[in-house]
PDB file of N, CA and C in Angstrom:
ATOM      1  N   UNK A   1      -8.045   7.777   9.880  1.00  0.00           N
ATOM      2  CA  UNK A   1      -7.489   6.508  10.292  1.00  0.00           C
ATOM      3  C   UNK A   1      -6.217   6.260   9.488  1.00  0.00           C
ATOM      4  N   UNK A   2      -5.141   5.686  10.220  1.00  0.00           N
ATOM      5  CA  UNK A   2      -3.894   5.358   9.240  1.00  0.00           C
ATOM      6  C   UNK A   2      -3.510   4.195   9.331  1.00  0.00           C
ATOM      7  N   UNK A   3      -3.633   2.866   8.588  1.00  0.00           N
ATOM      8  CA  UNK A   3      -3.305   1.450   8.266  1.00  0.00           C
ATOM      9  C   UNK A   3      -1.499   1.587   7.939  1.00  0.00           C
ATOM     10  N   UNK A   4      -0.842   0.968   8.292  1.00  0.00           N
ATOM     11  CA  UNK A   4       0.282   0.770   8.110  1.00  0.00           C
ATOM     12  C   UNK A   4       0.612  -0.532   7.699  1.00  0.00           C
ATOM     13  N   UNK A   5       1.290  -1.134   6.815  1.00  0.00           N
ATOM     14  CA  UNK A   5       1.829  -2.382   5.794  1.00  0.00           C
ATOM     15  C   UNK A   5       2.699  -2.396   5.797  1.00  0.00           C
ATOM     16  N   UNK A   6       3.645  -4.174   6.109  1.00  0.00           N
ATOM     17  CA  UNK A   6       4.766  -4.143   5.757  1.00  0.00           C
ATOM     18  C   UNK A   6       4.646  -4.838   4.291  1.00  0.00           C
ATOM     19  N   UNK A   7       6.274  -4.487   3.278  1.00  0.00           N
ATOM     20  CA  UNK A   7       5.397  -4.771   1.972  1.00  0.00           C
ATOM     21  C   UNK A   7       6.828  -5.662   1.689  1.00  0.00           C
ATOM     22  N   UNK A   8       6.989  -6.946   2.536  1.00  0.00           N
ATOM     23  CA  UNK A   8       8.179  -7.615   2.882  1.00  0.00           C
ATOM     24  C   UNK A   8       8.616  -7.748   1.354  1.00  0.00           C
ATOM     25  N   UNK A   9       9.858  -7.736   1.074  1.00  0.00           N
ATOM     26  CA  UNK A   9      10.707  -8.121  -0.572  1.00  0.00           C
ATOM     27  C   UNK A   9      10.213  -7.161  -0.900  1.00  0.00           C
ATOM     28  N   UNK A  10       9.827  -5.737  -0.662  1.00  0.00           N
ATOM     29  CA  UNK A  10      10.157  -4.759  -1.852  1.00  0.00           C
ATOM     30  C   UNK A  10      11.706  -4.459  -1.952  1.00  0.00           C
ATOM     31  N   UNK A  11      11.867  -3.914  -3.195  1.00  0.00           N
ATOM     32  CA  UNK A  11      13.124  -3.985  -4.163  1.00  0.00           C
ATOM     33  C   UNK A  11      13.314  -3.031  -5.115  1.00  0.00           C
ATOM     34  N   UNK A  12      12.003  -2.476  -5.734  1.00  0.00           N
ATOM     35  CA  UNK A  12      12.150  -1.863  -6.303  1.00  0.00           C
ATOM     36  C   UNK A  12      11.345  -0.472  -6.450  1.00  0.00           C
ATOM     37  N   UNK A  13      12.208   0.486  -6.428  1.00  0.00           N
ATOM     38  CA  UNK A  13      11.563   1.949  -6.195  1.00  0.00           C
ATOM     39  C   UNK A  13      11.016   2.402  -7.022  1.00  0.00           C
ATOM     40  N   UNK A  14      10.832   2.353  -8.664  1.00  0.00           N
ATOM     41  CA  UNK A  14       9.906   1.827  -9.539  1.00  0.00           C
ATOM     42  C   UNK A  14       8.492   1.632  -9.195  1.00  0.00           C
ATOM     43  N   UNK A  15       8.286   0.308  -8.837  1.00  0.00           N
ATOM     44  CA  UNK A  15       7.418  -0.412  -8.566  1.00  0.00           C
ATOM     45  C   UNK A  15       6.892   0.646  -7.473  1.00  0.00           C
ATOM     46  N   UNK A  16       7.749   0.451  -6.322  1.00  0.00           N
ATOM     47  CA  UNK A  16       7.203   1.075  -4.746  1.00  0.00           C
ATOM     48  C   UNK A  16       6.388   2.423  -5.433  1.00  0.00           C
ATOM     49  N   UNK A  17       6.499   3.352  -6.231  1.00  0.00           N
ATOM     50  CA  UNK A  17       6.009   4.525  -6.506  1.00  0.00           C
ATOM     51  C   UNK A  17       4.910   4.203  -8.003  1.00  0.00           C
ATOM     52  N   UNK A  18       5.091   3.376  -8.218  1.00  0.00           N
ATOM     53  CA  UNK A  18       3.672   3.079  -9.164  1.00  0.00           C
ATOM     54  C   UNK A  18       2.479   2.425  -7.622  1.00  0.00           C
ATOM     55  N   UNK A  19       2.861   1.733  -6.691  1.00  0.00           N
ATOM     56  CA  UNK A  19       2.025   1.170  -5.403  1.00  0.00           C
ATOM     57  C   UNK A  19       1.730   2.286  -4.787  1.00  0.00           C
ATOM     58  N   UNK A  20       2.438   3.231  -4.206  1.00  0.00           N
ATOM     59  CA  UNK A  20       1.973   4.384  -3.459  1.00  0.00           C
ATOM     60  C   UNK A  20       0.859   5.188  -4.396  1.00  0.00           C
ATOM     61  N   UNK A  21       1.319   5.525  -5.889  1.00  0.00           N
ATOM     62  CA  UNK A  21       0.272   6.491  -7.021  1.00  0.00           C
ATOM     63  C   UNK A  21      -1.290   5.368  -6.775  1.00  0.00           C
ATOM     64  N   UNK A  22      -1.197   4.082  -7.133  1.00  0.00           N
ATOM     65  CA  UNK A  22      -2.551   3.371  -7.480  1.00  0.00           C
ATOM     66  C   UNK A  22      -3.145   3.630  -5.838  1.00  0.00           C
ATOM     67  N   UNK A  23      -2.551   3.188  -5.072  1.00  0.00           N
ATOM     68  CA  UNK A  23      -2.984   3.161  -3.428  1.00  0.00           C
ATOM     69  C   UNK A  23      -3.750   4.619  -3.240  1.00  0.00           C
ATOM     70  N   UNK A  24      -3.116   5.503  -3.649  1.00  0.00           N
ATOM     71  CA  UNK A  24      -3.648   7.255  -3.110  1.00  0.00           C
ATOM     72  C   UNK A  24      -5.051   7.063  -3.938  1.00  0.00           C
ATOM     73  N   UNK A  25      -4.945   6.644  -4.983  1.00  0.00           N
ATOM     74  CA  UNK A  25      -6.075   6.658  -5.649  1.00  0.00           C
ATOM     75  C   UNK A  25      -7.609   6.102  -5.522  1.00  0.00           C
ATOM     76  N   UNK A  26      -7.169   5.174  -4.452  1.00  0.00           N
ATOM     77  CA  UNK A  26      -8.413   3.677  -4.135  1.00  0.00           C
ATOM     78  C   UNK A  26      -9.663   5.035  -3.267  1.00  0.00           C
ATOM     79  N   UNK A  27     -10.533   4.997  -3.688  1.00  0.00           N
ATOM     80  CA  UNK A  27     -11.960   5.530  -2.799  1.00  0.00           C
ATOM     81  C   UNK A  27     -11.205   5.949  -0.883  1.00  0.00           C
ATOM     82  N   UNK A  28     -11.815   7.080  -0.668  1.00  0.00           N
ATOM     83  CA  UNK A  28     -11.471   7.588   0.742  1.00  0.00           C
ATOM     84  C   UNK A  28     -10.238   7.498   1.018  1.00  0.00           C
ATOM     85  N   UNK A  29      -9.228   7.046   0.177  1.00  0.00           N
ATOM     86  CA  UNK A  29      -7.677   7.369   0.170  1.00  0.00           C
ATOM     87  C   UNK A  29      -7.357   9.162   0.670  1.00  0.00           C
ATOM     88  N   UNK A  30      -6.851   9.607   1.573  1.00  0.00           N
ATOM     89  CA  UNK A  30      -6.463  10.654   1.695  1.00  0.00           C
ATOM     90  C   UNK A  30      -4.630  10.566   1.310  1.00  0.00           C
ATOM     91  N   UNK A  31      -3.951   9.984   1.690  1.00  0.00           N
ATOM     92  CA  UNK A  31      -2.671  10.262   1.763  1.00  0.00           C
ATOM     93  C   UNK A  31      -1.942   9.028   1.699  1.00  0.00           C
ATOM     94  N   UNK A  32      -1.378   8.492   0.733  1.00  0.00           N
ATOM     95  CA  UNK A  32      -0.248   6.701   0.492  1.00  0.00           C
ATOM     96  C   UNK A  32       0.805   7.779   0.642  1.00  0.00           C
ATOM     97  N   UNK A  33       1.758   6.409   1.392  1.00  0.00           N
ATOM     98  CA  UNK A  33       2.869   6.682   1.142  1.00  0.00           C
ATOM     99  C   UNK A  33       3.944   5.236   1.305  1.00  0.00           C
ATOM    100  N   UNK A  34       4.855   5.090   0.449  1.00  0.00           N
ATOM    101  CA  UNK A  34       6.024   4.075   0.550  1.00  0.00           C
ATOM    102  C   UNK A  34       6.934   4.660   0.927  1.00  0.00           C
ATOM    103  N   UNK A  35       7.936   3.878   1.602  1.00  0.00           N
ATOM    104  CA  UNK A  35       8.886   3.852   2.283  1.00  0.00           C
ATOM    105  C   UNK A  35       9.526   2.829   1.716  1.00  0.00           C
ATOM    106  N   UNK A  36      10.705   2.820   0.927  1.00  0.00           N
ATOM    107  CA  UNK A  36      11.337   1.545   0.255  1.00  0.00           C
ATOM    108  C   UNK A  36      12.179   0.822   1.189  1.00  0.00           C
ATOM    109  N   UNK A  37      13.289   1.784   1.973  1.00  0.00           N
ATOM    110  CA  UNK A  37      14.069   1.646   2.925  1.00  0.00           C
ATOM    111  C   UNK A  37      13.454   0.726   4.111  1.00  0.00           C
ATOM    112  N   UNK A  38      12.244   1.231   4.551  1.00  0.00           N
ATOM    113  CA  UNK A  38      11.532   0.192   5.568  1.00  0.00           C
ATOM    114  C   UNK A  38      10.905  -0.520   5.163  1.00  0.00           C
ATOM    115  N   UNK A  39      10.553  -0.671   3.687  1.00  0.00           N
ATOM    116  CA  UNK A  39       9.602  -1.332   3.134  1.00  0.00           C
ATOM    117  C   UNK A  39       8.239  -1.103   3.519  1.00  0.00           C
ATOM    118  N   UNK A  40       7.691   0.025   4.104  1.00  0.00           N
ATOM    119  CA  UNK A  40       6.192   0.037   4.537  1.00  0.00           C
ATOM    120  C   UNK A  40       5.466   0.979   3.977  1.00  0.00           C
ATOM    121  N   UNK A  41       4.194   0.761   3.809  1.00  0.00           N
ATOM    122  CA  UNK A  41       2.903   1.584   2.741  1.00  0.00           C
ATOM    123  C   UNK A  41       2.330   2.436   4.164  1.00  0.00           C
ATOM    124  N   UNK A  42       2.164   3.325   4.516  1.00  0.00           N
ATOM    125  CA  UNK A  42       0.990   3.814   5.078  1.00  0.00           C
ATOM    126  C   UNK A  42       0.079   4.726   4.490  1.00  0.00           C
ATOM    127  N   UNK A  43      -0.644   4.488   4.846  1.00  0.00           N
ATOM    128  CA  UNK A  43      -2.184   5.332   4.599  1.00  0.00           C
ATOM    129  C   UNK A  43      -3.165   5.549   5.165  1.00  0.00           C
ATOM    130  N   UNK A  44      -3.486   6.786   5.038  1.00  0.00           N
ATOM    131  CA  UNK A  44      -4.361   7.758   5.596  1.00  0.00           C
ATOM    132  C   UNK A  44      -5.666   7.185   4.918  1.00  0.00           C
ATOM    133  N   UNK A  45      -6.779   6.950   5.530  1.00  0.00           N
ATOM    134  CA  UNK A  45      -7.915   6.876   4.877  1.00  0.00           C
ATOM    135  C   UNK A  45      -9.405   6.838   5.647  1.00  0.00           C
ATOM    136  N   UNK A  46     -10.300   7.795   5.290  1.00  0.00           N
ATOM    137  CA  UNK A  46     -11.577   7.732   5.610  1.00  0.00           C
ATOM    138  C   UNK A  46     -12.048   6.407   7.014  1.00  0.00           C
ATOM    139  N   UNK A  47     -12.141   6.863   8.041  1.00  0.00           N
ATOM    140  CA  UNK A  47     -12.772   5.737   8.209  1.00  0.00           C
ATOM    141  C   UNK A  47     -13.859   4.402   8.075  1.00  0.00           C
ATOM    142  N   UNK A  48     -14.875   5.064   7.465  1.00  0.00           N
ATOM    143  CA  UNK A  48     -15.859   4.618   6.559  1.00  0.00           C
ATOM    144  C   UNK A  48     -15.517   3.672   5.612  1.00  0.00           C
ATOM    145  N   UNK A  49     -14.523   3.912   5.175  1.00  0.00           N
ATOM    146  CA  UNK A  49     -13.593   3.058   3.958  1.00  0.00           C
ATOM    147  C   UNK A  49     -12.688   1.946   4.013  1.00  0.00           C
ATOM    148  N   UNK A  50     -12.560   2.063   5.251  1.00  0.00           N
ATOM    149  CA  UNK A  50     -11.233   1.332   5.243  1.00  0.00           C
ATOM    150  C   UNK A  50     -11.363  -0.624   5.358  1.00  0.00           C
ATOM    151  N   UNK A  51     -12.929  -0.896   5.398  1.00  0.00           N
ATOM    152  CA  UNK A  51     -12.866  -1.694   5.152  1.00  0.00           C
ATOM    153  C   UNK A  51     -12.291  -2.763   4.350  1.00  0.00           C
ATOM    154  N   UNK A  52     -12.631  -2.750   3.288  1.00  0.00           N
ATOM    155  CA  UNK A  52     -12.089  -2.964   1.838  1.00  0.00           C
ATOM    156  C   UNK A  52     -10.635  -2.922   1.459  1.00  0.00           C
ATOM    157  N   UNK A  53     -10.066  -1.991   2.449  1.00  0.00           N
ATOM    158  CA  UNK A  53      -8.401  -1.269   2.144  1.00  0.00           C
ATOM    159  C   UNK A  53      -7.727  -2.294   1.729  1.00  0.00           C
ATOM    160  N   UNK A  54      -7.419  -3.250   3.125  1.00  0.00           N
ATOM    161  CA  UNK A  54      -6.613  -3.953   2.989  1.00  0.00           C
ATOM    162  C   UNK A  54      -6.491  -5.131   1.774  1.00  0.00           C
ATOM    163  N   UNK A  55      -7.720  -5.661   1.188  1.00  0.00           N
ATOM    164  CA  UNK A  55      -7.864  -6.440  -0.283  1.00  0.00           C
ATOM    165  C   UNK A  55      -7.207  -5.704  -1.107  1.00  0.00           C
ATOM    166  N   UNK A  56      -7.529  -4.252  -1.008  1.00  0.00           N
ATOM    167  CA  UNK A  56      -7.332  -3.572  -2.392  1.00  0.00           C
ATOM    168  C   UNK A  56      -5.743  -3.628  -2.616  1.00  0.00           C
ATOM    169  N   UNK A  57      -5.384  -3.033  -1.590  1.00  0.00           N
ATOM    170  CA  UNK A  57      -3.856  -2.811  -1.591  1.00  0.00           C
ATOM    171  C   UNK A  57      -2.900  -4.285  -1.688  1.00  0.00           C
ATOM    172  N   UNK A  58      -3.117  -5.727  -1.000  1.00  0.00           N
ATOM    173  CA  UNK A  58      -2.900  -6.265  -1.580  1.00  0.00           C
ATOM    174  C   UNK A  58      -2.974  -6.823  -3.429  1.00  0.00           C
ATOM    175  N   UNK A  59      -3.716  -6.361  -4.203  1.00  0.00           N
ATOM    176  CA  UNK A  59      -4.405  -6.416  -5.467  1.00  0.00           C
ATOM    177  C   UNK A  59      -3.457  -5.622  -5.817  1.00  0.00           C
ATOM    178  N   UNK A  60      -3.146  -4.526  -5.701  1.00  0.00           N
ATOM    179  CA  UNK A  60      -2.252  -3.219  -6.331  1.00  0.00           C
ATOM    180  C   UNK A  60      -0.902  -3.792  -6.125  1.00  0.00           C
ATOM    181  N   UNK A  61      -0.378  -4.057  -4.955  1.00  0.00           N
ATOM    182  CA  UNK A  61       1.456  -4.728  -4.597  1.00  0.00           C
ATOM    183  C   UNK A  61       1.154  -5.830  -5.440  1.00  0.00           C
ATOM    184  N   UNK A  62       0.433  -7.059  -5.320  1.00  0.00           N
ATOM    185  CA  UNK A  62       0.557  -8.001  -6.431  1.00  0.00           C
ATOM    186  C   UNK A  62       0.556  -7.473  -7.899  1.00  0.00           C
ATOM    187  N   UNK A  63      -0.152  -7.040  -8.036  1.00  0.00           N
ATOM    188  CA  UNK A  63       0.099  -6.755 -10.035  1.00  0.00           C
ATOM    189  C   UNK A  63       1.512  -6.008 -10.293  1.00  0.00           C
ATOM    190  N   UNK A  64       2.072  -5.254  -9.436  1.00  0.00           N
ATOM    191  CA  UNK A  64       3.307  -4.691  -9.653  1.00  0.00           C
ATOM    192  C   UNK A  64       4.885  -5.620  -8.968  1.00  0.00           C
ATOM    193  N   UNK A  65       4.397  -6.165  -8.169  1.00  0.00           N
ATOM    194  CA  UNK A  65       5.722  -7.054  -7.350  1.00  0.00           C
ATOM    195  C   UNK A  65       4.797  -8.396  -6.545  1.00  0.00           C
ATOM    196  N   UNK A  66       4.563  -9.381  -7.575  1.00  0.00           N
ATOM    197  CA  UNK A  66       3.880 -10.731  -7.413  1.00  0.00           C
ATOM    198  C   UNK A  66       4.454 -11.041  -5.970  1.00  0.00           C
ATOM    199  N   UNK A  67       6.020 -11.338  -6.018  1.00  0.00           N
ATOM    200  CA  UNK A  67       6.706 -11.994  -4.886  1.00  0.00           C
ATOM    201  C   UNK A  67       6.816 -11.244  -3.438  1.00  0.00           C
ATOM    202  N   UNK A  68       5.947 -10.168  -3.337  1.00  0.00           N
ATOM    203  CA  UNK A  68       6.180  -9.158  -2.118  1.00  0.00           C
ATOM    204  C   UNK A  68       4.844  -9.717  -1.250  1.00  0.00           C
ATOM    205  N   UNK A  69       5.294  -9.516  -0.107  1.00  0.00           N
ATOM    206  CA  UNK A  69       4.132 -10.610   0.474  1.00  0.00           C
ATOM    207  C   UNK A  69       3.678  -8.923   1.269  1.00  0.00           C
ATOM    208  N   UNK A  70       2.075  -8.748   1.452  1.00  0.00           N
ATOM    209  CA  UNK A  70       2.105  -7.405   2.371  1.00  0.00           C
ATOM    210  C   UNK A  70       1.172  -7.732   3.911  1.00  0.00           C
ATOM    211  N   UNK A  71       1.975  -7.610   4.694  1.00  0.00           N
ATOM    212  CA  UNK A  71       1.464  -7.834   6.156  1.00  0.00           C
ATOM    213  C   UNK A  71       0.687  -6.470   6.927  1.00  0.00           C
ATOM    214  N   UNK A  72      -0.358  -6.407   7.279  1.00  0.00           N
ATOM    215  CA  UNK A  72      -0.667  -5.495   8.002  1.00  0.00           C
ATOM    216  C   UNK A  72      -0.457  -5.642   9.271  1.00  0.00           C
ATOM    217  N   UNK A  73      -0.101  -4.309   9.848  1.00  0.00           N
ATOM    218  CA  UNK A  73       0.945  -4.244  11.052  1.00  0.00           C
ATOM    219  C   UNK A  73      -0.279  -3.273  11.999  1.00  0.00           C
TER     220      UNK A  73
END
């Protein structure tokens, strides 16, 4: 399954690649990826899992970029 996020006010490519590393990492994560230019996270993940996804990944963009709001698309 692949969830796609917009991760509106990203800014910084820094940040965007500490969000993609914690994201790959979350349980049944197969594959994060950021896109700074479009601003969007996608990820590959377990279907089984993906419940939960979307909390988590908000939790991860907040601790690194408070002011980035993330919309699932």
């Amino acid at each position: 399954m692949i969830r796609t996020y917009i991760l509106e006010d990203l800014d910084c490519a820094h940040c965007a690649g500490k969000i993609e590393a914690d994201v790959a990492k979350l349980e049944g994560v197969k594959k994060s990826t950021v896109t700074l230019l479009t601003q969007k996270l996608v990820v590959e993940i377990e279907d089984a899992k993906a419940g939960k996804l979307t909390k988590e990944v908000k939790r991860i963009v907040k601790k690194y970029e408070p002011d980035v709001t993330v919309i699932e698309k």
